[in-house]
Each structure stands twice: as C-alpha cells, then as structure tokens.
PDB file of N, CA and C in Angstrom:
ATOM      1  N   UNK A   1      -4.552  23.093  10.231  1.00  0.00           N
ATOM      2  CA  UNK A   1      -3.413  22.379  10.747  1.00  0.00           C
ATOM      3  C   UNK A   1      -3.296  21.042  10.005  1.00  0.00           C
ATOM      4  N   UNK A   2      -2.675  20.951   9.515  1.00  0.00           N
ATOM      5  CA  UNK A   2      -1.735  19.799   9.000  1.00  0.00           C
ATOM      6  C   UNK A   2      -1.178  18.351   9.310  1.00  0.00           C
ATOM      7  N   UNK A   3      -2.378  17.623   9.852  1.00  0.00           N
ATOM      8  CA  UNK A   3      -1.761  16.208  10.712  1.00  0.00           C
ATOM      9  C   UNK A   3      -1.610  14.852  10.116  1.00  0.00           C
ATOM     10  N   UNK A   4      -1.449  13.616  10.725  1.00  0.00           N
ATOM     11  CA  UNK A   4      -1.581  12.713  10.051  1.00  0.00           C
ATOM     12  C   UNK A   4      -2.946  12.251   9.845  1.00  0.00           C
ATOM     13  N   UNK A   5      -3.818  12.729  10.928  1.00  0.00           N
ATOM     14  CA  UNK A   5      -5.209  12.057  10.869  1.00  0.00           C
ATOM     15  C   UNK A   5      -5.795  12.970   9.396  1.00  0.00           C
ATOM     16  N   UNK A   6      -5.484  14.052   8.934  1.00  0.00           N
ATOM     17  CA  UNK A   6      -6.467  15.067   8.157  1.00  0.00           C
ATOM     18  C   UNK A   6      -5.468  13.860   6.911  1.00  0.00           C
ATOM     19  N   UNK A   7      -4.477  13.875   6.724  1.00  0.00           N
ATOM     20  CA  UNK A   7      -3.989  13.434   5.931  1.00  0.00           C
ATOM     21  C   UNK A   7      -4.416  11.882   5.309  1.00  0.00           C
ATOM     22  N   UNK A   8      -4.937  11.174   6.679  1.00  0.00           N
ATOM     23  CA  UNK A   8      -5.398   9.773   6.410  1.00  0.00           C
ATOM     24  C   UNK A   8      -6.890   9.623   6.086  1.00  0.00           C
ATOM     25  N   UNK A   9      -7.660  11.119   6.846  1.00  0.00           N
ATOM     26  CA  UNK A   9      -9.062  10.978   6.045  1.00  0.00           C
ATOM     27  C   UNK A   9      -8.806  11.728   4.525  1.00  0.00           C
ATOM     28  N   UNK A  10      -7.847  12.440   4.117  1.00  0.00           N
ATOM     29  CA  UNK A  10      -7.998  12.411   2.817  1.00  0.00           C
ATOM     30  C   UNK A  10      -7.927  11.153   1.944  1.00  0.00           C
ATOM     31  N   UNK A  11      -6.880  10.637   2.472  1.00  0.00           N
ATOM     32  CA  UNK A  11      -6.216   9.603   1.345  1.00  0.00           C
ATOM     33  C   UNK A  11      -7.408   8.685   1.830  1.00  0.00           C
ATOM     34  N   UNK A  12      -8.447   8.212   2.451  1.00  0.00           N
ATOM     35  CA  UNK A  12      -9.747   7.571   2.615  1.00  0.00           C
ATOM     36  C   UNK A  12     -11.017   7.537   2.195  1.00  0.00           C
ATOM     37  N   UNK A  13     -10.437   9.230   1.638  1.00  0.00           N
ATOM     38  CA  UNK A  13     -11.729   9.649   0.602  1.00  0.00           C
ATOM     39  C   UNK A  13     -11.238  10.130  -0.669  1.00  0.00           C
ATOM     40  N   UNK A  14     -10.120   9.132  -1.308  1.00  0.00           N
ATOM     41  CA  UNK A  14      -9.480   8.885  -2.247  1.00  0.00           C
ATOM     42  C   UNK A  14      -8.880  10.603  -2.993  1.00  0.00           C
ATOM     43  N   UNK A  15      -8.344  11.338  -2.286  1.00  0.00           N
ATOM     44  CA  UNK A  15      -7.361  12.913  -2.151  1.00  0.00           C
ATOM     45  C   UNK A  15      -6.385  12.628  -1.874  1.00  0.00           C
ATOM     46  N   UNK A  16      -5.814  11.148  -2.672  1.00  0.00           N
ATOM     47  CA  UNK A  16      -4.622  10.715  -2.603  1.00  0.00           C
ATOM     48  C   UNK A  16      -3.312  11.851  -2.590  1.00  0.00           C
ATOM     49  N   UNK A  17      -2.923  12.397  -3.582  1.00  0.00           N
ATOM     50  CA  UNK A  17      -2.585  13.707  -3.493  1.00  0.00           C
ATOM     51  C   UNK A  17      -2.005  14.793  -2.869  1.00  0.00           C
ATOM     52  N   UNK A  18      -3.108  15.315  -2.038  1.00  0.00           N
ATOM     53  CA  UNK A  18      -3.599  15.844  -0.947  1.00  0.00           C
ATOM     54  C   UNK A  18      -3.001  15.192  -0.124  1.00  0.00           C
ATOM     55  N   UNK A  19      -3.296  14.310   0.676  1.00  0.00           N
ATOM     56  CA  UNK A  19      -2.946  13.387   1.566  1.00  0.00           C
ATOM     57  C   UNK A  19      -1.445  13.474   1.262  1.00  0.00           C
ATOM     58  N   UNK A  20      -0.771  12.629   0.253  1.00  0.00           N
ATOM     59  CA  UNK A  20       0.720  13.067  -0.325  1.00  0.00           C
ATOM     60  C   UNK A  20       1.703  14.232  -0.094  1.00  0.00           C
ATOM     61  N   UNK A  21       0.846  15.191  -0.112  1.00  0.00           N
ATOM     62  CA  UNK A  21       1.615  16.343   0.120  1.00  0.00           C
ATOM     63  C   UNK A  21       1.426  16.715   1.791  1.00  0.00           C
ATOM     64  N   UNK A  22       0.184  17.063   2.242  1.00  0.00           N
ATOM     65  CA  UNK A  22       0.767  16.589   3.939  1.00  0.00           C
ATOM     66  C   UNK A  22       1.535  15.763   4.518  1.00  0.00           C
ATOM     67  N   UNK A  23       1.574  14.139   3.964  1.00  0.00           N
ATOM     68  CA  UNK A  23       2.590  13.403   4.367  1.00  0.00           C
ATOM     69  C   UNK A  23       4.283  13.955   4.749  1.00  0.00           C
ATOM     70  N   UNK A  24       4.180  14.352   2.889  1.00  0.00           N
ATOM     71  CA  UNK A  24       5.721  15.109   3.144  1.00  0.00           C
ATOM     72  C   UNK A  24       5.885  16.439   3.559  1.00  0.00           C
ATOM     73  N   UNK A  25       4.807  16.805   3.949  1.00  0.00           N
ATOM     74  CA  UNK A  25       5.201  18.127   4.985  1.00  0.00           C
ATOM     75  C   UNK A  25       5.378  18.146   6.625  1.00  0.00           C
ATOM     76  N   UNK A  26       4.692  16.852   6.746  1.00  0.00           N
ATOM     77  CA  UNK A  26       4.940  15.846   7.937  1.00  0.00           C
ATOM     78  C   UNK A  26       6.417  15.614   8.595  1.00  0.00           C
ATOM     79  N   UNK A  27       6.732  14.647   7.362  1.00  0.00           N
ATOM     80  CA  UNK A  27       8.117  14.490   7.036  1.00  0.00           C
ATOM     81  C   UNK A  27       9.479  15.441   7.191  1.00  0.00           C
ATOM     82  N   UNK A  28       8.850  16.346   6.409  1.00  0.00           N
ATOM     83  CA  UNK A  28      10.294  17.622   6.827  1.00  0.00           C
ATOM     84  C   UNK A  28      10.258  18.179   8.145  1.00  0.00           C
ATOM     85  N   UNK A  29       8.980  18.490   8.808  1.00  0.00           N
ATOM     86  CA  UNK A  29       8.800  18.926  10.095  1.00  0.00           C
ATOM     87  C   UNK A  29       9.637  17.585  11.144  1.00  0.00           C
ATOM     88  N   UNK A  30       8.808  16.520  10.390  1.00  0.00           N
ATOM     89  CA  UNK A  30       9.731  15.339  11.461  1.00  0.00           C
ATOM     90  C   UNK A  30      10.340  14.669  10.974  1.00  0.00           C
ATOM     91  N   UNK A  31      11.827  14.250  10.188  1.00  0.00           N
ATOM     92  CA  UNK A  31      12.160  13.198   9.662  1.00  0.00           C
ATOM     93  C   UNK A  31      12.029  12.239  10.057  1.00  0.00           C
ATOM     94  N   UNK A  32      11.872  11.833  10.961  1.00  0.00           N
ATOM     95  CA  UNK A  32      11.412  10.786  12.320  1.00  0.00           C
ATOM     96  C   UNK A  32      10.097  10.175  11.723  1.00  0.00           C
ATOM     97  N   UNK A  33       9.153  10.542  11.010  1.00  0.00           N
ATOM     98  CA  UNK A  33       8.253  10.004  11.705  1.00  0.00           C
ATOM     99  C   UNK A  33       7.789   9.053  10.630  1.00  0.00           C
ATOM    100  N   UNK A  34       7.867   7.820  11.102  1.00  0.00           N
ATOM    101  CA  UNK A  34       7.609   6.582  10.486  1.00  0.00           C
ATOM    102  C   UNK A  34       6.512   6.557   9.832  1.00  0.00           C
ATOM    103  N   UNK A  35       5.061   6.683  10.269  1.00  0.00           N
ATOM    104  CA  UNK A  35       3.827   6.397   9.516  1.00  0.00           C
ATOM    105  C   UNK A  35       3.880   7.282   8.238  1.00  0.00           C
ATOM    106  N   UNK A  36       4.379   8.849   8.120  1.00  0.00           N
ATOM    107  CA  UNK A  36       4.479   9.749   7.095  1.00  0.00           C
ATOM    108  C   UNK A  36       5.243   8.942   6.369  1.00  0.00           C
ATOM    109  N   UNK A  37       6.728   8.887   6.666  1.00  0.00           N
ATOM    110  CA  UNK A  37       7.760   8.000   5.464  1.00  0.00           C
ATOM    111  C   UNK A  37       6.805   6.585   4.900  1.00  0.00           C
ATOM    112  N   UNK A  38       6.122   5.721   5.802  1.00  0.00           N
ATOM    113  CA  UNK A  38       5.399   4.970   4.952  1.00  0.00           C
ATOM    114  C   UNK A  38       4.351   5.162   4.234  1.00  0.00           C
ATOM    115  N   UNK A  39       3.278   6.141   4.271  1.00  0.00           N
ATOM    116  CA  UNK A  39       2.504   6.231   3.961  1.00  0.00           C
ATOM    117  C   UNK A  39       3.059   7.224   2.363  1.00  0.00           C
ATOM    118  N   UNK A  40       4.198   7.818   2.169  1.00  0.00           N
ATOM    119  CA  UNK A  40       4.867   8.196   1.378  1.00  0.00           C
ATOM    120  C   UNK A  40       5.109   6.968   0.675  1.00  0.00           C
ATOM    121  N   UNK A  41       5.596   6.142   0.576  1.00  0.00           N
ATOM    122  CA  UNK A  41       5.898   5.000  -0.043  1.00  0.00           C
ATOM    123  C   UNK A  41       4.746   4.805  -0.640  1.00  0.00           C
ATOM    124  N   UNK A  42       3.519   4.236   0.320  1.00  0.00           N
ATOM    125  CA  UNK A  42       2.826   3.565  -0.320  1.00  0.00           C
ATOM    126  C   UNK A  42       1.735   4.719  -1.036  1.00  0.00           C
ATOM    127  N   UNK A  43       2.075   5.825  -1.169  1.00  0.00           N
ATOM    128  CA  UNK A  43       0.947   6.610  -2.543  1.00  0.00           C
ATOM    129  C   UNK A  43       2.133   6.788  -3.537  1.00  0.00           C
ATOM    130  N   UNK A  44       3.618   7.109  -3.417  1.00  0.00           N
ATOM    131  CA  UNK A  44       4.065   7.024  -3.998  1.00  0.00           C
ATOM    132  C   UNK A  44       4.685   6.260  -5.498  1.00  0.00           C
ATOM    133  N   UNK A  45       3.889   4.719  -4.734  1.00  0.00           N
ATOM    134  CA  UNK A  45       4.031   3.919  -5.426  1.00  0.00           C
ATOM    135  C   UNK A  45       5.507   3.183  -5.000  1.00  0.00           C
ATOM    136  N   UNK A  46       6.308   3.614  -4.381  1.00  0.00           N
ATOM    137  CA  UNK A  46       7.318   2.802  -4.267  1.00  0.00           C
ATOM    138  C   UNK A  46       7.126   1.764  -3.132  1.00  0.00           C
ATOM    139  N   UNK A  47       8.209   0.769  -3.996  1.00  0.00           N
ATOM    140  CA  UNK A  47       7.892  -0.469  -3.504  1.00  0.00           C
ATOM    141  C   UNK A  47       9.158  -1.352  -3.424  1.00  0.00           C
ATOM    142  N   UNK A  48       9.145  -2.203  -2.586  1.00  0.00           N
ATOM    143  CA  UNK A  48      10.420  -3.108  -2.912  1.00  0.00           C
ATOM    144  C   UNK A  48      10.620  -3.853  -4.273  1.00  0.00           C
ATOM    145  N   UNK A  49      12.018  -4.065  -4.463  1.00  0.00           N
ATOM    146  CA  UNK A  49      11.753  -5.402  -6.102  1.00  0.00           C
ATOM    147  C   UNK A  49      11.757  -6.891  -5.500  1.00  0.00           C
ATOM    148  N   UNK A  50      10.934  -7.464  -5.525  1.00  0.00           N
ATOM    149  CA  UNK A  50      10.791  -8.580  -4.875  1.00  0.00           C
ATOM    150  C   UNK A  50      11.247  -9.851  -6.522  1.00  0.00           C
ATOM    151  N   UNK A  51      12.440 -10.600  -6.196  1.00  0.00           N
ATOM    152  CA  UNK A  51      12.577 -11.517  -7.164  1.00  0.00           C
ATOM    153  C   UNK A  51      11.880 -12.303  -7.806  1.00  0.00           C
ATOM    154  N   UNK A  52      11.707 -12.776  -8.710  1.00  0.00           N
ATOM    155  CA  UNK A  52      11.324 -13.924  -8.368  1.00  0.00           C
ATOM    156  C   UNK A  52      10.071 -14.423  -7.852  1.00  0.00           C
ATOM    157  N   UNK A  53       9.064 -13.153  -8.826  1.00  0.00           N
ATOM    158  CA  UNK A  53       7.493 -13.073  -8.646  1.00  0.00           C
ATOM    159  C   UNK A  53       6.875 -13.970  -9.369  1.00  0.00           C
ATOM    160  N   UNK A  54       6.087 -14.969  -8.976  1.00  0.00           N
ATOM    161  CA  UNK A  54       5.485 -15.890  -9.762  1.00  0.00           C
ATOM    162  C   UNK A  54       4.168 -14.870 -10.216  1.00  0.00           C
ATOM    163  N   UNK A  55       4.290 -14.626 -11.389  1.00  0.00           N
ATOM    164  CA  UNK A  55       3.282 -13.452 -12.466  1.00  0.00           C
ATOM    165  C   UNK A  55       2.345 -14.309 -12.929  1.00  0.00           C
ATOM    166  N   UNK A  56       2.117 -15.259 -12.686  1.00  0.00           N
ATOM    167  CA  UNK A  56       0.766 -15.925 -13.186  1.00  0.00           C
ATOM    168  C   UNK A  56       0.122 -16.097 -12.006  1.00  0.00           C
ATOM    169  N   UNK A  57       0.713 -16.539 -10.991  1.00  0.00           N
ATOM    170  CA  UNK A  57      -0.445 -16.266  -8.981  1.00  0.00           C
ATOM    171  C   UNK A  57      -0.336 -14.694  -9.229  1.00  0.00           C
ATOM    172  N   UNK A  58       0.337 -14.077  -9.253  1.00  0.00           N
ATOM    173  CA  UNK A  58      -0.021 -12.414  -8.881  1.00  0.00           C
ATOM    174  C   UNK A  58      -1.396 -12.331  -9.478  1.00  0.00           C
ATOM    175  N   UNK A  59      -1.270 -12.663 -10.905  1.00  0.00           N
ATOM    176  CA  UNK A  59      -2.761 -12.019 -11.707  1.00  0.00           C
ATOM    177  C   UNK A  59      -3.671 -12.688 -11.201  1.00  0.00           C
ATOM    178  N   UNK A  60      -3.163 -14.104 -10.995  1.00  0.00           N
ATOM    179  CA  UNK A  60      -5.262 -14.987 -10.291  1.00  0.00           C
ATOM    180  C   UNK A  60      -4.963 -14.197  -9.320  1.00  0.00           C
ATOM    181  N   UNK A  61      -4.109 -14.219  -8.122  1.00  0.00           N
ATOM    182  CA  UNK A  61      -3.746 -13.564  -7.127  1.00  0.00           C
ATOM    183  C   UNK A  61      -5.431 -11.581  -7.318  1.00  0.00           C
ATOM    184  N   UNK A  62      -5.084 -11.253  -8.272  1.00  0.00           N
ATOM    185  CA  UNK A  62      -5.335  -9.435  -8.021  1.00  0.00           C
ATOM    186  C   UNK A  62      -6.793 -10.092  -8.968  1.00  0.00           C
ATOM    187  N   UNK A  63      -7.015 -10.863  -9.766  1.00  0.00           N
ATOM    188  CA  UNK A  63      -8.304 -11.413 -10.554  1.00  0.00           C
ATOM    189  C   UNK A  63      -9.063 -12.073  -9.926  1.00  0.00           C
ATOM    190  N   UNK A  64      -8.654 -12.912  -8.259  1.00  0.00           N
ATOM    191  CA  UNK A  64      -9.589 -13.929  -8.161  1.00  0.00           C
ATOM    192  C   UNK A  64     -11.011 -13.661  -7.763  1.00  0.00           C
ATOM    193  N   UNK A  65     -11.801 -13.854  -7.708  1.00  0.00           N
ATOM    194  CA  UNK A  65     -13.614 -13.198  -7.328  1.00  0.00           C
ATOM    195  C   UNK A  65     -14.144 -14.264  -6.511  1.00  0.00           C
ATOM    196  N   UNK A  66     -13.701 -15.583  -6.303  1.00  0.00           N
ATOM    197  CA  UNK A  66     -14.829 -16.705  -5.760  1.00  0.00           C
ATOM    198  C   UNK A  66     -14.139 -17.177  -4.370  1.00  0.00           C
ATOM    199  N   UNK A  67     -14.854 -17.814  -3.679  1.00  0.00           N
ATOM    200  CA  UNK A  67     -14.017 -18.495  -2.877  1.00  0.00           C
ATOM    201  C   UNK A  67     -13.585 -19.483  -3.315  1.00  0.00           C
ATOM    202  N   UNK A  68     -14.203 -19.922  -3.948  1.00  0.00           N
ATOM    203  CA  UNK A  68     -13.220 -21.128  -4.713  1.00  0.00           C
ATOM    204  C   UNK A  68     -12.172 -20.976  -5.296  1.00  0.00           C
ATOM    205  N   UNK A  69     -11.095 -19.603  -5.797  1.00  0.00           N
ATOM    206  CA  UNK A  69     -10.058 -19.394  -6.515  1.00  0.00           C
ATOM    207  C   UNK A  69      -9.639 -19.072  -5.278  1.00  0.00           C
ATOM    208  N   UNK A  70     -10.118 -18.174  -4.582  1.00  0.00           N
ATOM    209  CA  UNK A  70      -9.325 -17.851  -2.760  1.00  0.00           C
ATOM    210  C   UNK A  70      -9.031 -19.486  -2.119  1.00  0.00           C
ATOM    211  N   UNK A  71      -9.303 -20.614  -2.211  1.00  0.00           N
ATOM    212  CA  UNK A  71      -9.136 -21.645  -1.451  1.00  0.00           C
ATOM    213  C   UNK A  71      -8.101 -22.083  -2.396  1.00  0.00           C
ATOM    214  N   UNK A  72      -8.302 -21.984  -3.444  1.00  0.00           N
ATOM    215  CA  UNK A  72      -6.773 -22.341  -4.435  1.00  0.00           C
ATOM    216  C   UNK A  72      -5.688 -22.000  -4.036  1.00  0.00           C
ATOM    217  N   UNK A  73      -6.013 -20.674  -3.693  1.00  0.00           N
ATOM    218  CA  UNK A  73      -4.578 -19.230  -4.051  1.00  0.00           C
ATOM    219  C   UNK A  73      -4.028 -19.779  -2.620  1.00  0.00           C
ATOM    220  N   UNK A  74      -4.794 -20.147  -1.328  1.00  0.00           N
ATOM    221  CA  UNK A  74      -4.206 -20.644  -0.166  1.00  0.00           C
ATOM    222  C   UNK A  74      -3.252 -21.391  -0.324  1.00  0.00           C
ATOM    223  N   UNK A  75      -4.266 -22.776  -0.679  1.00  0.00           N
ATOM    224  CA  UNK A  75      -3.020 -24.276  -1.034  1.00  0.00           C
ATOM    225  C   UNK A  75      -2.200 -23.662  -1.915  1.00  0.00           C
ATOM    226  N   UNK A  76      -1.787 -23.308  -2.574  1.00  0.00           N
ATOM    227  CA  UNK A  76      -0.781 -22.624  -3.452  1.00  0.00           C
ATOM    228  C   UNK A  76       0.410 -21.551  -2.454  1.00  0.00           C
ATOM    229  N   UNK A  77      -0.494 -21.207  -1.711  1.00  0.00           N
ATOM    230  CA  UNK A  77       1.003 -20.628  -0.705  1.00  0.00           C
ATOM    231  C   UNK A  77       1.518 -21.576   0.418  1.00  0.00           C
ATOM    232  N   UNK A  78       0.115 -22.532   1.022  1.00  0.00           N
ATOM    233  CA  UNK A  78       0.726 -23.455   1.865  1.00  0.00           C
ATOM    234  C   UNK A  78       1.684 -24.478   1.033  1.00  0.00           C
ATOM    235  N   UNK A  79       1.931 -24.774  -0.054  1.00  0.00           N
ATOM    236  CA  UNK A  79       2.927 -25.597  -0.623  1.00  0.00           C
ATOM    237  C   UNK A  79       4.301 -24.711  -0.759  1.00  0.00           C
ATOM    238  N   UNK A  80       4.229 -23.542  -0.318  1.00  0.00           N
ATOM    239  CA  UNK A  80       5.626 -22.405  -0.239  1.00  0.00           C
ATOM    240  C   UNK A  80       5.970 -22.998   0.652  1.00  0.00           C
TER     241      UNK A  80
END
C-alpha cells in the first residue's frame, strides 16, 4: 500500500525517486492533498523565483561551517 508515511521513509533514506513517484500517485488518487503536492515540489526541485537574491549571502549562506559565520549571516538578516 502506497502512503504518505512509506513515501516519507523513503525519501529519509534518500529513495528520493521512489518517494516521488508515490507522491504523485498520492496526488491523482487525491488532488487535494497538500503534503503530496508539496512534497512534489520540493524533490522536484521546483521552486519559487525569488528576486532579487543577494548571491554572495546565499553562498556564505549554503558554505558557512563556524559559528562565527552563523553569527554574521544573523546580523546580516537582522539589518533586513
């Protein structure tokens, strides 16, 4: 049987895939059902286009390792 939970321990034990294709079999059974449509998105890869990405915080942003670049990356959003 085919659920969201079998679907979320796949995609947990990286059967991204797998997981993917139950989602959208989820989906057609229920168009309704919210966690499938998102969880579709997010293996899918789709994503919103967000403007107006400051691409130099994204990379320290996805690079940072210390707490000391994490206490940066803060003050850097508390000045947003």
């Amino acid at each position: 049987m085919k659920t969201l939970t079998l679907a979320q321990i796949y995609e947990l034990q990286g059967l991204k895939s797998d997981a993917l294709e139950i989602y959208k079999e989820i989906l057609k059974k229920d168009p309704d059902n919210h966690e499938a449509r998102v969880a579709i998105r997010r293996l899918s890869g789709i994503r919103r286009h967000f403007g107006n990405v400051n691409e130099s915080m994204k990379r320290f942003f996805i690079e940072m390792d210390s707490e000391a670049e994490f206490a940066e990356f803060e003050r850097w959003l508390a000045k947003l």
